[in-house]
Every structure is written in C-alpha cells, then in structure tokens.
N, C-alpha and C. Protein backbone atom coordinates (compact mmCIF):
# COMPACT_ATOMS: atom_id res chain seq x y z
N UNK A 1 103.88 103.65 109.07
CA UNK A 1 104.52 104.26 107.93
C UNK A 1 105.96 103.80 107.76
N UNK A 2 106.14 103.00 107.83
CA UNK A 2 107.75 102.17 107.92
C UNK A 2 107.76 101.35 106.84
N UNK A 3 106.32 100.68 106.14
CA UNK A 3 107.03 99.95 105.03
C UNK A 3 106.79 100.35 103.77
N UNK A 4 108.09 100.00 103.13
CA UNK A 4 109.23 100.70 102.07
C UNK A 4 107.66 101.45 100.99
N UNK A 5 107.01 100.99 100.96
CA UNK A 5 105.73 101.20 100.29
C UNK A 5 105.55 102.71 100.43
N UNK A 6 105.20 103.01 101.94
CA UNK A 6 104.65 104.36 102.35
C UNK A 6 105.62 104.73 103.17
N UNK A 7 106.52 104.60 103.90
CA UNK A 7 107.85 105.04 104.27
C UNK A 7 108.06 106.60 103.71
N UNK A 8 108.38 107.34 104.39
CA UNK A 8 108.76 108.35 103.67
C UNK A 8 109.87 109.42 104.62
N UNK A 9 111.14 110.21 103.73
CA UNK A 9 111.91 110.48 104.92
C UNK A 9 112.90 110.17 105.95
N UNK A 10 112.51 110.07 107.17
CA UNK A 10 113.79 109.61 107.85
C UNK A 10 113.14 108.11 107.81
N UNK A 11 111.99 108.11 107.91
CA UNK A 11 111.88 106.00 107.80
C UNK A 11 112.39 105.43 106.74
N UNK A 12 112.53 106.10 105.52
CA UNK A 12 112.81 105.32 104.56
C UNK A 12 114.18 105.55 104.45
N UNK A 13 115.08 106.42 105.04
CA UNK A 13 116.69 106.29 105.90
C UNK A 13 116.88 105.18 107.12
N UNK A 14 115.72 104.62 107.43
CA UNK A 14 116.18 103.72 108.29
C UNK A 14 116.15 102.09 107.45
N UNK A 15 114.85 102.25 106.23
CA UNK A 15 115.29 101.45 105.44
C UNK A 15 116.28 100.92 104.72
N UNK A 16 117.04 102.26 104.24
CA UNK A 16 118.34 102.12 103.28
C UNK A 16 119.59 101.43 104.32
N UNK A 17 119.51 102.02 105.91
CA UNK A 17 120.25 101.76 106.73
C UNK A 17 120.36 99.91 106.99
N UNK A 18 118.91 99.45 107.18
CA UNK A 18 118.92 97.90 107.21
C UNK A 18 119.15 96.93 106.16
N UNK A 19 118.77 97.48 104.97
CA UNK A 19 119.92 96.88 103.59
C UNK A 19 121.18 97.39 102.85
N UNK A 20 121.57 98.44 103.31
CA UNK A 20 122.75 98.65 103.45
C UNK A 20 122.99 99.31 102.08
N UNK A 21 121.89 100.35 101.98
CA UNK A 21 121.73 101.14 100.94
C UNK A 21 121.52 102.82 101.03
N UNK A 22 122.92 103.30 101.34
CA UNK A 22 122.64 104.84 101.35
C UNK A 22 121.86 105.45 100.27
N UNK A 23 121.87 106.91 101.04
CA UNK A 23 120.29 107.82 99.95
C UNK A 23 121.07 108.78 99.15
N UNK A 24 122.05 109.24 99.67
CA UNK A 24 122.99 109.88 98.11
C UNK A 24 121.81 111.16 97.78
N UNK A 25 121.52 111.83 98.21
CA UNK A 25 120.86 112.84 97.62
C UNK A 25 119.78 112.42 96.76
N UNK A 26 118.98 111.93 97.21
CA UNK A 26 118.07 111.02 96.12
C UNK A 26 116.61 111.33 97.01
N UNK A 27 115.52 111.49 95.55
CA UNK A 27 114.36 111.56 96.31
C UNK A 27 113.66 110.16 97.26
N UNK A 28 112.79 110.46 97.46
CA UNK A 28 112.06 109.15 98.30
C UNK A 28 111.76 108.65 97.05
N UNK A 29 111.25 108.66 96.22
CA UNK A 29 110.63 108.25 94.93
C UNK A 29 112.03 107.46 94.85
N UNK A 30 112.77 108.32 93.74
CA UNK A 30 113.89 107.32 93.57
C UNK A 30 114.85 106.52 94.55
N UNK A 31 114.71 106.79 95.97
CA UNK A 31 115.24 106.45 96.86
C UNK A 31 114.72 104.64 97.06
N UNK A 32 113.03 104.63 96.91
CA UNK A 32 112.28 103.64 97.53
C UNK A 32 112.81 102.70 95.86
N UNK A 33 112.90 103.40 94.80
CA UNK A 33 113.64 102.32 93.73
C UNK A 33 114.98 101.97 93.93
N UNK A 34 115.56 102.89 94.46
CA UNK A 34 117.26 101.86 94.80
C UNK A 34 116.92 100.42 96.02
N UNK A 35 115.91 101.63 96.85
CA UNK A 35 116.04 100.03 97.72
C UNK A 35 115.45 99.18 97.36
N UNK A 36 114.28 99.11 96.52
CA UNK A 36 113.48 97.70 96.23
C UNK A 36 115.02 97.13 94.86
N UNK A 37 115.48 97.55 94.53
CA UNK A 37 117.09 97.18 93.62
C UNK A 37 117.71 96.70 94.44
N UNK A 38 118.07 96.82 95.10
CA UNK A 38 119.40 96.66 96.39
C UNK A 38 119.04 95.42 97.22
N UNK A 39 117.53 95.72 97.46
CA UNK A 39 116.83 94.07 97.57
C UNK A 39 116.41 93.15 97.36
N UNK A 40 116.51 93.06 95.87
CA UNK A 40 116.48 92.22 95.02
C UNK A 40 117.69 91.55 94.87
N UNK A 41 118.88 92.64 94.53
CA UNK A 41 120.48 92.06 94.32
C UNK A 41 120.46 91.28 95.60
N UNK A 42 120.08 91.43 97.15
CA UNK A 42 120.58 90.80 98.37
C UNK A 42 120.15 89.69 98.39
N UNK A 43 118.89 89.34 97.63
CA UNK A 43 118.23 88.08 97.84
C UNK A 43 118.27 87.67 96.58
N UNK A 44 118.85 87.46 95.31
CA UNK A 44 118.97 87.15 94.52
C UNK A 44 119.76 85.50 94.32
N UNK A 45 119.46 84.65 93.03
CA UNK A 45 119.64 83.44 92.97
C UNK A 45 120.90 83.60 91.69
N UNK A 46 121.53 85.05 91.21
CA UNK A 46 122.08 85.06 90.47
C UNK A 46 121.83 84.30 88.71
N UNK A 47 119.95 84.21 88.94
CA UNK A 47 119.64 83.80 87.59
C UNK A 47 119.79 84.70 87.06
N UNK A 48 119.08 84.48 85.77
CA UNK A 48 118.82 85.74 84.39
C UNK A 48 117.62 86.77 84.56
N UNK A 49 116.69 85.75 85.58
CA UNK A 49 115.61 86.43 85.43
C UNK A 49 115.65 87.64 86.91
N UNK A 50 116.59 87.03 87.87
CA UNK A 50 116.74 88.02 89.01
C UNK A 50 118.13 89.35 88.15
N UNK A 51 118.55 89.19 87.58
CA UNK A 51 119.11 90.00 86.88
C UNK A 51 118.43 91.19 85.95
N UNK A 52 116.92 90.20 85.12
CA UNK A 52 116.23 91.16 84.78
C UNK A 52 115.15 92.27 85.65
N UNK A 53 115.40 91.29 87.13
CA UNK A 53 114.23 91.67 87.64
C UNK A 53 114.73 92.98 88.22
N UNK A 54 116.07 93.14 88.41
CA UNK A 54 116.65 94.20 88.51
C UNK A 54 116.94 95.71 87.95
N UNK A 55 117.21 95.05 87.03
CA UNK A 55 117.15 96.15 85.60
C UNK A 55 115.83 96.84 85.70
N UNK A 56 114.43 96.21 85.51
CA UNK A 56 113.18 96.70 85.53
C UNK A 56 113.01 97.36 86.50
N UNK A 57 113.75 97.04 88.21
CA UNK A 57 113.13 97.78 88.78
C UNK A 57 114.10 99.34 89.24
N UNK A 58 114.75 99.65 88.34
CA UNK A 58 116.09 100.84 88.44
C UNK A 58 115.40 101.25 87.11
N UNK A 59 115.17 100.79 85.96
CA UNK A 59 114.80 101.33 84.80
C UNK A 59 113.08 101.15 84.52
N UNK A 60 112.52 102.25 85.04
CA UNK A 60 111.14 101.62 84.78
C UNK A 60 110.26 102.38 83.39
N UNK A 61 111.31 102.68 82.23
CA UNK A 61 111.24 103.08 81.47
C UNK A 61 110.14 101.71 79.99
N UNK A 62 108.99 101.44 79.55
CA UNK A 62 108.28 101.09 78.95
C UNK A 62 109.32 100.46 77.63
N UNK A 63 110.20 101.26 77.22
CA UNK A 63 110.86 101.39 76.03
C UNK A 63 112.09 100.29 75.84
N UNK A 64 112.21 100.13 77.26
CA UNK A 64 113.33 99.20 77.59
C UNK A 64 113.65 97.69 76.96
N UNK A 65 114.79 97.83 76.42
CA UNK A 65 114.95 96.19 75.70
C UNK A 65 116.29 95.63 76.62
N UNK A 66 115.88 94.75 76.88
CA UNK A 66 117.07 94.27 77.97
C UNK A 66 117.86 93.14 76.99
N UNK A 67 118.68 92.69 76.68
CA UNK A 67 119.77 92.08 75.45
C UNK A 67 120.82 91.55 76.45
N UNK A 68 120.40 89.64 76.72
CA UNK A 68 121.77 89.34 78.06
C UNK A 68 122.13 88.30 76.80
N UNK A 69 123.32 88.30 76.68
CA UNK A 69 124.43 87.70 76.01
C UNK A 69 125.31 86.49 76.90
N UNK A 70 125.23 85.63 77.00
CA UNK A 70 126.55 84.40 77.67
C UNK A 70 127.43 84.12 76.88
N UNK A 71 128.41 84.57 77.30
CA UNK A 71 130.00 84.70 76.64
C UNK A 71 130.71 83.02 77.02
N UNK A 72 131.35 82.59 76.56
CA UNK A 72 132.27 81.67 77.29
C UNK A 72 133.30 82.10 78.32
N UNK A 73 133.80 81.14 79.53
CA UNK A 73 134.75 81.72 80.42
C UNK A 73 133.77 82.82 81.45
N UNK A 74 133.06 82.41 81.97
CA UNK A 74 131.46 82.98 82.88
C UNK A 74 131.98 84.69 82.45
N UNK A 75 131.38 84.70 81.66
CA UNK A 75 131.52 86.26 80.94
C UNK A 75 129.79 86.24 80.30
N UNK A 76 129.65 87.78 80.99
CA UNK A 76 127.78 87.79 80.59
C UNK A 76 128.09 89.28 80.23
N UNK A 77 127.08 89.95 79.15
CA UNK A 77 126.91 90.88 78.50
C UNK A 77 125.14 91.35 78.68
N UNK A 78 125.17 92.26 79.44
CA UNK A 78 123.63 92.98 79.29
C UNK A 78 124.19 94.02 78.70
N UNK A 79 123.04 94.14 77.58
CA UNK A 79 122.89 95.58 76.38
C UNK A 79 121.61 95.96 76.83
N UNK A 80 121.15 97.48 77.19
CA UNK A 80 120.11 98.05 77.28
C UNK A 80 119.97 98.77 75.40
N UNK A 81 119.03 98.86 75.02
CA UNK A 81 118.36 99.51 74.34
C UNK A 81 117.02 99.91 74.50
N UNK A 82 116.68 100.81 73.38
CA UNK A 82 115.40 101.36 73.37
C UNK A 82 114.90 102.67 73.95
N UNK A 83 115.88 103.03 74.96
CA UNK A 83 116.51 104.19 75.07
C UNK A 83 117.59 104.72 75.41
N UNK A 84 117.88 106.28 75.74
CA UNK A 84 118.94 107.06 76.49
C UNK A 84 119.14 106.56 78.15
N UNK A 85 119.86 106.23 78.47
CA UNK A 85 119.99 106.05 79.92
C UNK A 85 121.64 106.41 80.36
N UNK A 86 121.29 107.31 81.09
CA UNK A 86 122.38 108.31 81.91
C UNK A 86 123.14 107.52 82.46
N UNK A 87 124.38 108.36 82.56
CA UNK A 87 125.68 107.46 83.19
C UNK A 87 125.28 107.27 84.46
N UNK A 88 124.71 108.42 85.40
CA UNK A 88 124.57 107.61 86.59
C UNK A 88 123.95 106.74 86.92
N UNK A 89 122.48 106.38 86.34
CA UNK A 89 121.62 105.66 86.35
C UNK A 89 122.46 103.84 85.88
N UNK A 90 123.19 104.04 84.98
CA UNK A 90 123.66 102.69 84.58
C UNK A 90 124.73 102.53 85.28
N UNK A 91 125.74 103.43 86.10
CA UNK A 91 126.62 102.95 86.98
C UNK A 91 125.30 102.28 88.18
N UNK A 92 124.77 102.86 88.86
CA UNK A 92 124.33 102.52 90.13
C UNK A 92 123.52 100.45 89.61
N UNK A 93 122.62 100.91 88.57
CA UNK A 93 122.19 99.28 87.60
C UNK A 93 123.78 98.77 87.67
N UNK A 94 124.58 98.94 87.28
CA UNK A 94 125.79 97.85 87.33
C UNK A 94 126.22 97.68 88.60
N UNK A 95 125.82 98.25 89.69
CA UNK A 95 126.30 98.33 90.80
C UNK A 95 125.34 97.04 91.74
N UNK A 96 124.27 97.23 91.60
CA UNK A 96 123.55 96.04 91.42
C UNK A 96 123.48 94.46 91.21
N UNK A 97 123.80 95.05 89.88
CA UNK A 97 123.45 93.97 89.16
C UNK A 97 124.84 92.68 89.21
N UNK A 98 126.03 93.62 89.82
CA UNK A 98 127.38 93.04 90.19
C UNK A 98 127.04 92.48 91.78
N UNK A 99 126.37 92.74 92.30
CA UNK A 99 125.68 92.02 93.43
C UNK A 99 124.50 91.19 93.47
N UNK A 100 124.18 91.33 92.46
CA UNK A 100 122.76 90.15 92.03
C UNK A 100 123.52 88.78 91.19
N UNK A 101 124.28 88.99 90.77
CA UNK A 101 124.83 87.86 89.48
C UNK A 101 125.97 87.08 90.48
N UNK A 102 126.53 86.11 89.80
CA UNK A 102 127.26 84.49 90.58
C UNK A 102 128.37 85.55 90.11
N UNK A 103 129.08 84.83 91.67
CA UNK A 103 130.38 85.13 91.96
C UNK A 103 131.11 84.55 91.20
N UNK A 104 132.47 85.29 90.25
CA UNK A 104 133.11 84.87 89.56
C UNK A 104 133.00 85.13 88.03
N UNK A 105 131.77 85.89 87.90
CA UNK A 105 130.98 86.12 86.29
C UNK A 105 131.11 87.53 86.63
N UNK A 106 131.88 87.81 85.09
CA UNK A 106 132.14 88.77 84.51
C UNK A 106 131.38 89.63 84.14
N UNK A 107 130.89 90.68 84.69
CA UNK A 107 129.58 91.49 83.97
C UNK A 107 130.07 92.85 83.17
N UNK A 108 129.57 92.78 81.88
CA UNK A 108 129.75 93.84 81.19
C UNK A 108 128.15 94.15 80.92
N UNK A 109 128.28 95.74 80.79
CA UNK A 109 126.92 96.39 80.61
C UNK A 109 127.40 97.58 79.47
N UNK A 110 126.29 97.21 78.25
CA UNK A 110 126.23 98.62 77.36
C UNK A 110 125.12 99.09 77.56
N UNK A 111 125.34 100.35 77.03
CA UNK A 111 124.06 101.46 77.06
C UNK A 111 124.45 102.58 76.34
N UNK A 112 123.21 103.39 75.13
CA UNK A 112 123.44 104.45 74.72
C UNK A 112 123.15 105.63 75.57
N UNK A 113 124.17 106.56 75.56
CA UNK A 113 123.74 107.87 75.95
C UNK A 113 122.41 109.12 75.42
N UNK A 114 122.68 108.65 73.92
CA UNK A 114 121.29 108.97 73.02
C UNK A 114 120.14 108.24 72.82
N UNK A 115 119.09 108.67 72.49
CA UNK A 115 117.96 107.84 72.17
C UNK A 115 118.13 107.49 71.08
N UNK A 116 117.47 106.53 70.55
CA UNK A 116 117.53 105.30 69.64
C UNK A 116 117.44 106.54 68.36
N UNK A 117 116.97 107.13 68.04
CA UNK A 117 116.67 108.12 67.12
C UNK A 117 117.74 108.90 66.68
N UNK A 118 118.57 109.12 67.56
CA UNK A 118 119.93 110.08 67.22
C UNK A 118 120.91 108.79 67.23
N UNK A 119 120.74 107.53 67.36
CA UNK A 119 122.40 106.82 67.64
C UNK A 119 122.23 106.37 66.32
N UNK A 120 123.73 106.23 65.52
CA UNK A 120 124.31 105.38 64.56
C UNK A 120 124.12 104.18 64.81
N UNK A 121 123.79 103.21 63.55
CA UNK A 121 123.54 101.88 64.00
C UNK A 121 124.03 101.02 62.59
N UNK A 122 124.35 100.09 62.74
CA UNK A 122 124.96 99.34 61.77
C UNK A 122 124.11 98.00 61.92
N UNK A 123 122.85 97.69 61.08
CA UNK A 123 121.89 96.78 61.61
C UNK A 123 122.69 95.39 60.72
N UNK A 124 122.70 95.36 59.19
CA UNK A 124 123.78 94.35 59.14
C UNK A 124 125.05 94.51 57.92
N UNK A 125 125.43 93.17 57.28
CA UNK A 125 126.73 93.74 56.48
C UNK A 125 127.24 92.40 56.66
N UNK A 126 128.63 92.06 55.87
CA UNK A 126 129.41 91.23 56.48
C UNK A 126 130.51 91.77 57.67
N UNK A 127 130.29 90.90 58.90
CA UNK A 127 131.16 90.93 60.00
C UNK A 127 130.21 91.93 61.17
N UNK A 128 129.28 92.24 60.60
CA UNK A 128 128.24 93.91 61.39
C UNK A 128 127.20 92.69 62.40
N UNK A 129 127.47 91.49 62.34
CA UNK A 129 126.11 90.56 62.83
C UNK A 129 125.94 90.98 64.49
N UNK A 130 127.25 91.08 65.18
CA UNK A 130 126.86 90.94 66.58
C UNK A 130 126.75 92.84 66.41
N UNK A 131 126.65 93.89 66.39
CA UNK A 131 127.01 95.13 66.38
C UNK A 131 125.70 95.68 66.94
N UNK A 132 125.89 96.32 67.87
CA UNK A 132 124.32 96.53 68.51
C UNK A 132 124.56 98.19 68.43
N UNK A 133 125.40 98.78 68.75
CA UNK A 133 125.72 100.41 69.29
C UNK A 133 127.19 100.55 68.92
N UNK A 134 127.07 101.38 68.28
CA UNK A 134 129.05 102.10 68.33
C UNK A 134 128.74 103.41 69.48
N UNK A 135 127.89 103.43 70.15
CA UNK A 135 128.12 104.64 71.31
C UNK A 135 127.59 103.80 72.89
N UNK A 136 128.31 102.60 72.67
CA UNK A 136 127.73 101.82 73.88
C UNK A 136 129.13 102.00 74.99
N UNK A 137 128.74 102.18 75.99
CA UNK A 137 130.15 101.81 77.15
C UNK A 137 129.64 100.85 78.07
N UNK A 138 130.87 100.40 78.72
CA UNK A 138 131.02 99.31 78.99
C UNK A 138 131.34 99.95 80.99
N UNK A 139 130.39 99.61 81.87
CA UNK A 139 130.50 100.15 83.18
C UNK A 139 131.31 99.17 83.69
C-alpha cells in the first residue's frame, strides 16, 4: 500500500516527504493530486505540453480551457477558462507550474473567480482583440 495509487494516510505522508511535497490539511484524494503535480513539475522538460500536463492534473475539471500565450523577452501567459477556479487552487497550479517551466521565464497566470456565466466579457471591438477576462488575476 505505498504506491501513490493506493497509499493512503501516513504512507501517502511519506510520499509527499520523498518529493518534497507537504499535505497542508489536504485530503488523500486531493493530497495524491498535489503529488502526482509536484511530480510532474520535478521531472519536467519545461515544454508546453509538461506545463499542460500539469494544469490537468491540479484541475481535473472537464470544462477546462487552458490559453498559453508566448510573450517576447521569455514571458509566457497561461489563461484558464471555462470555469471558476479558487484562489487557492490557482496559487498552489502557479506554484507548480513555476517549477515545471525554464528557468528564467516569466510566468503569468489568469483565472476567473466566477463561472463563465456570471463574468463580463468583451469578445470583440476595436483594440478588445487580445481581452479574455476583466476579472482575471495575475498569481
């Protein structure tokens, strides 16, 4: 009962302990998703797709639109949409995902606090082209 699979408890505290991922008051459920996150960021190639692979596995929400942007000056922009996702949930994803991505690249992350249904949206217009969320923050 030790791997991360069926682990449960103090084994899966000895898991978090060997990747270097405390449990923070967190169930085993969500516990066994920080660490399969946390182990992804450790072994990561700092692509796009280990970046997404991240996101999916902290957000395992169906609804999810993942939106990565390359800025000039190694500046990268992930926008979540498609739903509400909580501040803590997108601090701990940026927490991540700042350990999954190349050293030296700038990571900005938006996300609405509301579901797509209640947020203001400005789809286009002149100057409205890049405008994804006026209730997006930036972790």
């Amino acid at each position: 009962e030790r791997a991360l699979n069926t682990a449960v408890g103090v084994q899966l505290d000895q898991l978090g302990v060997i990747v270097g991922q405390p449990r923070a008051d967190l169930s085993d459920e969500d516990y066994r998703r920080y660490l399969r996150a946390k182990i992804k960021a450790n072994r990561s190639n700092a692509t796009v797709e280990d970046l997404i692979d991240v996101i999916e596995l902290m957000i395992t929400d169906d609804d999810l639109i993942i939106e990565i942007e390359r800025q000039p000056l190694a500046d990268i922009v992930i926008r979540f949409g498609g739903i509400a996702v909580t501040t803590d949930l997108a601090t701990a994803t940026a927490s991540f995902l700042r350990q999954a991505k190349a050293a030296g690249v700038r990571l900005h992350l938006e996300y609405s606090l509301t579901t797509p249904a209640r947020t203001f949206r400005l789809d286009d217009g002149p100057g409205l082209d890049d405008v994804d969320s006026l209730f997006a923050d930036e972790v």
